[in-house]
N, C-alpha and C. Protein backbone atom coordinates (compact mmCIF):
# COMPACT_ATOMS: atom_id res chain seq x y z
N UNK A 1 59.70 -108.61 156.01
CA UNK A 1 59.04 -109.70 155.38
C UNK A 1 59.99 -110.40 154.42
N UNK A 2 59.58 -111.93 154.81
CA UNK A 2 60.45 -112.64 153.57
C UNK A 2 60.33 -112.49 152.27
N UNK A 3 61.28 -112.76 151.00
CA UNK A 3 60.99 -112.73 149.48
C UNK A 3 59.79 -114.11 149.68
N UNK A 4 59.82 -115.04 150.15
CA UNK A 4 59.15 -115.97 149.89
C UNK A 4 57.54 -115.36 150.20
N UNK A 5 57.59 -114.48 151.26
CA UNK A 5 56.00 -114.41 151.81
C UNK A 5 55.67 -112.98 150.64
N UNK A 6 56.51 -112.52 150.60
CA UNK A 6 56.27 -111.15 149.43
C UNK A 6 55.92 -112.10 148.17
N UNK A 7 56.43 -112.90 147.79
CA UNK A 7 55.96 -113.46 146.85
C UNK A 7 54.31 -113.93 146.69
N UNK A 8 54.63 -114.94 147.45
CA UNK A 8 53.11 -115.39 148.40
C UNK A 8 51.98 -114.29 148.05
N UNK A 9 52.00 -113.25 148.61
CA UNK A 9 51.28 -112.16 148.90
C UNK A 9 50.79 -111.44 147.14
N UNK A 10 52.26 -111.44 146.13
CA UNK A 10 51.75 -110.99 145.53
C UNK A 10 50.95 -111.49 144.30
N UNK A 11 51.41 -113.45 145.04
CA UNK A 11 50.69 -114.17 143.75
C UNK A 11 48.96 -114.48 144.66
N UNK A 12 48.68 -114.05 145.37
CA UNK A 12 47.40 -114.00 146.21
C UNK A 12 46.53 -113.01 145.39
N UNK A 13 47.83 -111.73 145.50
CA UNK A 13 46.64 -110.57 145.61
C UNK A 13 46.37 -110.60 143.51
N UNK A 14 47.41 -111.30 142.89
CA UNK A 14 47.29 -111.34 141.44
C UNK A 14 46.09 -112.24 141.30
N UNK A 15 45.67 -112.94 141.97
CA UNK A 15 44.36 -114.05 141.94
C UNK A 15 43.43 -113.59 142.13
N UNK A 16 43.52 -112.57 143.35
CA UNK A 16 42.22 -111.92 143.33
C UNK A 16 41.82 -111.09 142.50
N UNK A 17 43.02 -110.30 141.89
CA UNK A 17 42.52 -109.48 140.71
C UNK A 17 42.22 -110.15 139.55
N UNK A 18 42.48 -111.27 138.96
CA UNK A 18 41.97 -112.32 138.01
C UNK A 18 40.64 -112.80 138.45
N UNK A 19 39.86 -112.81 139.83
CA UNK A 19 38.91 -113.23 139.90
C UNK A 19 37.74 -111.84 140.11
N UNK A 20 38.34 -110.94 140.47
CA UNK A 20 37.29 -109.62 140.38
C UNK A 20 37.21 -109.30 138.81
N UNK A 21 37.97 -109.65 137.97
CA UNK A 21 38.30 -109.51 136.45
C UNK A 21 36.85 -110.41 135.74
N UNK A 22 37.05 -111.64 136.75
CA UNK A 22 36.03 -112.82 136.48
C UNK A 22 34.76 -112.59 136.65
N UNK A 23 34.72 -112.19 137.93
CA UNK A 23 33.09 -111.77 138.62
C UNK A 23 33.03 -110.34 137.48
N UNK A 24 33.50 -109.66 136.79
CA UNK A 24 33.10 -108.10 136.29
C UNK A 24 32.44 -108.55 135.50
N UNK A 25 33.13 -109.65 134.41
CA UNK A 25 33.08 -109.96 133.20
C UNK A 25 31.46 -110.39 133.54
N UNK A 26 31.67 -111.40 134.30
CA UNK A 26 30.23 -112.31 134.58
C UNK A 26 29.29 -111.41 135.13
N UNK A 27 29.58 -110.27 135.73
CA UNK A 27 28.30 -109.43 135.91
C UNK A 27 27.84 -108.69 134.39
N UNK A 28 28.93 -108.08 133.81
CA UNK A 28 28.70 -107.51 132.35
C UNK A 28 28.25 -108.59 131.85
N UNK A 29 28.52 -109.59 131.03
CA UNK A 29 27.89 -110.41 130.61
C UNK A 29 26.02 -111.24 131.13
N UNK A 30 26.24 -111.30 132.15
CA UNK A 30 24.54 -111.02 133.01
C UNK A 30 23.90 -110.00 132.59
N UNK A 31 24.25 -109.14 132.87
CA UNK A 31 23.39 -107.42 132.47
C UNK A 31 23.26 -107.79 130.93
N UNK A 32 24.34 -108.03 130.29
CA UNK A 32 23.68 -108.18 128.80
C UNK A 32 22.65 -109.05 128.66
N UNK A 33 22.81 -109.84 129.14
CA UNK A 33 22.02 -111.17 129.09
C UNK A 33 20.59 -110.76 129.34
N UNK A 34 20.22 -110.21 130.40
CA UNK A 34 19.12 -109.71 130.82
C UNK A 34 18.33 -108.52 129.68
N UNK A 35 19.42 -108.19 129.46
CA UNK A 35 19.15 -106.67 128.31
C UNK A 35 18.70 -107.34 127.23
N UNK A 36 19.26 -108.49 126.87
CA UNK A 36 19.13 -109.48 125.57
C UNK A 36 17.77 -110.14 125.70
N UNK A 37 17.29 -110.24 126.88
CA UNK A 37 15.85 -111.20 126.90
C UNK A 37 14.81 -110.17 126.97
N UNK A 38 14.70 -109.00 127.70
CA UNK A 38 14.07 -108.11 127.66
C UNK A 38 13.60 -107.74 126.09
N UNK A 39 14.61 -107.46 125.74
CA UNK A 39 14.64 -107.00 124.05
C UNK A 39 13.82 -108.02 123.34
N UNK A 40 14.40 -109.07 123.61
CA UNK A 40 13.95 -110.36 123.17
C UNK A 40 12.07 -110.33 122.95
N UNK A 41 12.19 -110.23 124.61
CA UNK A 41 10.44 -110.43 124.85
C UNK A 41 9.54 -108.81 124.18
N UNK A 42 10.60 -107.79 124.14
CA UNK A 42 9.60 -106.57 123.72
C UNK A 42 9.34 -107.24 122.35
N UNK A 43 10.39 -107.77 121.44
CA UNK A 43 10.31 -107.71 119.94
C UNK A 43 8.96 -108.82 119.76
N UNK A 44 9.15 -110.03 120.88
CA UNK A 44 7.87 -111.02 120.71
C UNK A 44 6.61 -110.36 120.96
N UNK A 45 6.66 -109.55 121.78
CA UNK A 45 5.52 -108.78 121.77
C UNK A 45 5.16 -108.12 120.61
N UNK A 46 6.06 -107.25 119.57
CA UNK A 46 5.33 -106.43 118.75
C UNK A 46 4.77 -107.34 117.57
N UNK A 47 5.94 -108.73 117.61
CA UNK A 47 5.85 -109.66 116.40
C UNK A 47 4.42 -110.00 116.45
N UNK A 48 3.77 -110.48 117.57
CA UNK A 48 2.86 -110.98 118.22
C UNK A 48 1.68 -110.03 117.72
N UNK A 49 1.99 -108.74 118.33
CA UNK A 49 1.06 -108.13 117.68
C UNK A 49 0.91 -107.92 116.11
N UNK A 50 1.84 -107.51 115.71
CA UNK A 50 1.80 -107.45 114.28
C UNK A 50 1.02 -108.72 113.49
N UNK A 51 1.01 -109.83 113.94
CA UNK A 51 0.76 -111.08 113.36
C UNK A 51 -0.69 -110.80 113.97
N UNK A 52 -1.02 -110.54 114.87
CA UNK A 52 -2.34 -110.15 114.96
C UNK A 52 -3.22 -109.66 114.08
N UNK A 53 -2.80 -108.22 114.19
CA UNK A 53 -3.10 -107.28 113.26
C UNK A 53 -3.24 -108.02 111.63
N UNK A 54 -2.20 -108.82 111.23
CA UNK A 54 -1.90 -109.24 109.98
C UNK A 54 -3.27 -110.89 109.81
N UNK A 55 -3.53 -111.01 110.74
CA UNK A 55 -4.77 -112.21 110.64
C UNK A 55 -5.95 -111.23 110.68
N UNK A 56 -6.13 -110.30 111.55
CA UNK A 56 -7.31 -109.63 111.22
C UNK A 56 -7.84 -109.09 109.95
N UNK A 57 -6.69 -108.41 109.32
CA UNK A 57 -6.91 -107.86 107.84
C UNK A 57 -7.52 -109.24 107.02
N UNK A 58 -6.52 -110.60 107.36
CA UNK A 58 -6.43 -111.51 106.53
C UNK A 58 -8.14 -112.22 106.58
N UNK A 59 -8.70 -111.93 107.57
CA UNK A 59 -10.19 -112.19 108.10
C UNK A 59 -10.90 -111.54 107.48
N UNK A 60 -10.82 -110.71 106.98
CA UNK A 60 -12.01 -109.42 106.86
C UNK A 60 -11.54 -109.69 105.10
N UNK A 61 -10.53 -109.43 104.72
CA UNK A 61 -10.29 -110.41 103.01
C UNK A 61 -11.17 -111.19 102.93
N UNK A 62 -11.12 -112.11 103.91
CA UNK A 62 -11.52 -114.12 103.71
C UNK A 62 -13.02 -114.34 103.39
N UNK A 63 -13.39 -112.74 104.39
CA UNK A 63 -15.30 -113.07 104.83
C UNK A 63 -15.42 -111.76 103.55
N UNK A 64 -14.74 -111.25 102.82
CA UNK A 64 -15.22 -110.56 101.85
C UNK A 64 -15.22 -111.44 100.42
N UNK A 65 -14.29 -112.16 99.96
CA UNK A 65 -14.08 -113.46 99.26
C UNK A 65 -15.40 -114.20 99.22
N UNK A 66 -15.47 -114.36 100.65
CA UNK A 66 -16.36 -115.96 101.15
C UNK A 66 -18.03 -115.02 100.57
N UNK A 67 -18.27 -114.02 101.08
CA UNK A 67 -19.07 -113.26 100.30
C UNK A 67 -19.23 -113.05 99.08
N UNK A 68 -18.23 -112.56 97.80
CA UNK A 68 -18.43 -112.56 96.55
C UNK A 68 -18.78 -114.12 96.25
N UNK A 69 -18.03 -115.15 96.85
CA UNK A 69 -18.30 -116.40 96.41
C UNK A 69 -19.42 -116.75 96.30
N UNK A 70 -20.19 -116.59 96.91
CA UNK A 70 -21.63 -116.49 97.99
C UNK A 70 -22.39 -115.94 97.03
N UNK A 71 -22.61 -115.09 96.75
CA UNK A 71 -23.37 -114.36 95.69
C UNK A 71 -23.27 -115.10 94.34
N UNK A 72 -22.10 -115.30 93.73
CA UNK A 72 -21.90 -115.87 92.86
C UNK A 72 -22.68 -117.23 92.84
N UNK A 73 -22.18 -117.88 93.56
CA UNK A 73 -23.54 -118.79 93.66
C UNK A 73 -24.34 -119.06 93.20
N UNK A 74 -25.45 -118.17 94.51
CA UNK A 74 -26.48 -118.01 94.47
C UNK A 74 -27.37 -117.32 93.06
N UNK A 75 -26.06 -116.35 92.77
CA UNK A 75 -26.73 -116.05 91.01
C UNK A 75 -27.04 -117.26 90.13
N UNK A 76 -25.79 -118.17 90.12
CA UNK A 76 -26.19 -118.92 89.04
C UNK A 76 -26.75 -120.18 89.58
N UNK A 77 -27.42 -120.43 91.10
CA UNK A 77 -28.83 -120.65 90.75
C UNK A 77 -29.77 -120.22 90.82
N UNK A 78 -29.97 -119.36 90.78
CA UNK A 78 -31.17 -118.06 90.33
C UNK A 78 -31.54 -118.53 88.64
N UNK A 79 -30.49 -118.31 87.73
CA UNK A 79 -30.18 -118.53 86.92
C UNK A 79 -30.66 -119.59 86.12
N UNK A 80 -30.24 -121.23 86.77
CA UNK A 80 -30.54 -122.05 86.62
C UNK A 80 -32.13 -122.37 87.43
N UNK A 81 -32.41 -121.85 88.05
CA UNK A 81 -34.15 -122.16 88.47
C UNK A 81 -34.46 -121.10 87.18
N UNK A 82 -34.28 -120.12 86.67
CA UNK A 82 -34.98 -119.14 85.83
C UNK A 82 -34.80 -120.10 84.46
N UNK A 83 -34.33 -121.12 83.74
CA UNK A 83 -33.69 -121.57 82.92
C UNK A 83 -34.83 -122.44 82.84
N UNK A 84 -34.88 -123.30 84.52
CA UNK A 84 -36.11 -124.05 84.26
C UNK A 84 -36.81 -124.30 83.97
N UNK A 85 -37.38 -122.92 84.79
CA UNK A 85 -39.11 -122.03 85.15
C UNK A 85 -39.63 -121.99 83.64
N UNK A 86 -38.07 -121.46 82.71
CA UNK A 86 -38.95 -121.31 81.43
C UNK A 86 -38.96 -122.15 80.48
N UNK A 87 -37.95 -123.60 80.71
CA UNK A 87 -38.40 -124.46 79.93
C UNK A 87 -39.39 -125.37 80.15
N UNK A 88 -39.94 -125.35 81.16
CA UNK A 88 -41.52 -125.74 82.08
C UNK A 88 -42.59 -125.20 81.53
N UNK A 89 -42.53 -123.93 81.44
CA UNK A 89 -43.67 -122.95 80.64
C UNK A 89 -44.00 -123.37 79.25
N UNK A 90 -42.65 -123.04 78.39
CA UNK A 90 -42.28 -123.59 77.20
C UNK A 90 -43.11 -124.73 76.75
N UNK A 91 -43.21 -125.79 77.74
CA UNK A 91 -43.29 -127.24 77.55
C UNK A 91 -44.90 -127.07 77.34
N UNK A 92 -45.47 -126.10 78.43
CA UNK A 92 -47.42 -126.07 78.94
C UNK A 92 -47.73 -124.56 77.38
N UNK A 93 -46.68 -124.30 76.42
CA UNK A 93 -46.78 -123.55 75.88
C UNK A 93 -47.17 -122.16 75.85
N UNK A 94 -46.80 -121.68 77.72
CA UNK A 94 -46.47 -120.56 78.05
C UNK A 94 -45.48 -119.74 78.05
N UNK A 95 -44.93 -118.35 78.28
CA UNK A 95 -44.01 -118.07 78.27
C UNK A 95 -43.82 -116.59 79.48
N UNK A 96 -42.75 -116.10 79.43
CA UNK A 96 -42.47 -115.10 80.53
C UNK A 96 -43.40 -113.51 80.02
N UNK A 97 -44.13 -112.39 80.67
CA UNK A 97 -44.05 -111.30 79.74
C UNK A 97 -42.71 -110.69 79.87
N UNK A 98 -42.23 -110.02 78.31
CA UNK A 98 -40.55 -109.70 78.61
C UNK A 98 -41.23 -108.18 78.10
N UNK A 99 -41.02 -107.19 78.77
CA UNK A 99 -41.36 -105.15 78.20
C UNK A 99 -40.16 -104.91 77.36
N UNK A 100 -40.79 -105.02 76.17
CA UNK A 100 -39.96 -104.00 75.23
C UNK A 100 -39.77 -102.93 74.86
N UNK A 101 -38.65 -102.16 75.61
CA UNK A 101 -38.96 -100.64 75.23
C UNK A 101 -38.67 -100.30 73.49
């Protein structure tokens, strides 16, 4: 064989090993890639849940709140009808019986 075709041959077979070098890389890099979205989607999942979890608590706060509020309320108009009731009486010169122990 000629130097010229030995040459030839060995700048061929140096290309192919630069391109199996290429395809490795690009398969390693794929596999990560894949490994990277997987991961990706488990972590959206737990985030997902967690944020779940974290609105439910935040619900059961809101309707316990929305409850004290609620009461509160409703006491002070209890309050204010009782305020009324007895300046109405007051007026017809009645009044509440109050038990004194």
């Amino acid at each position: 064989m000629s130097v010229e075709k030995m040459a030839k041959v060995e700048e061929s077979c140096q290309r192919a090993r630069e391109l199996k070098k290429m395809v490795d890389r690009w398969r390693n890099s794929h596999a990560h890639c894949l490994w990277q979205m997987t991961l990706s989607q488990r972590r959206n999942l737990y985030a997902t849940l967690r944020m779940q979890d974290t609105m439910a608590q935040e619900l059961v706060l809101a309707n316990k709140q929305l409850l004290v509020v609620r009461q509160a309320a409703l006491h002070q108009l209890f309050e204010k009808e009782h305020r009324q009731y007895q300046q109405e009486l007051n007026q017809m010169g009645k009044a509440f019986y109050v038990e004194r122990l």
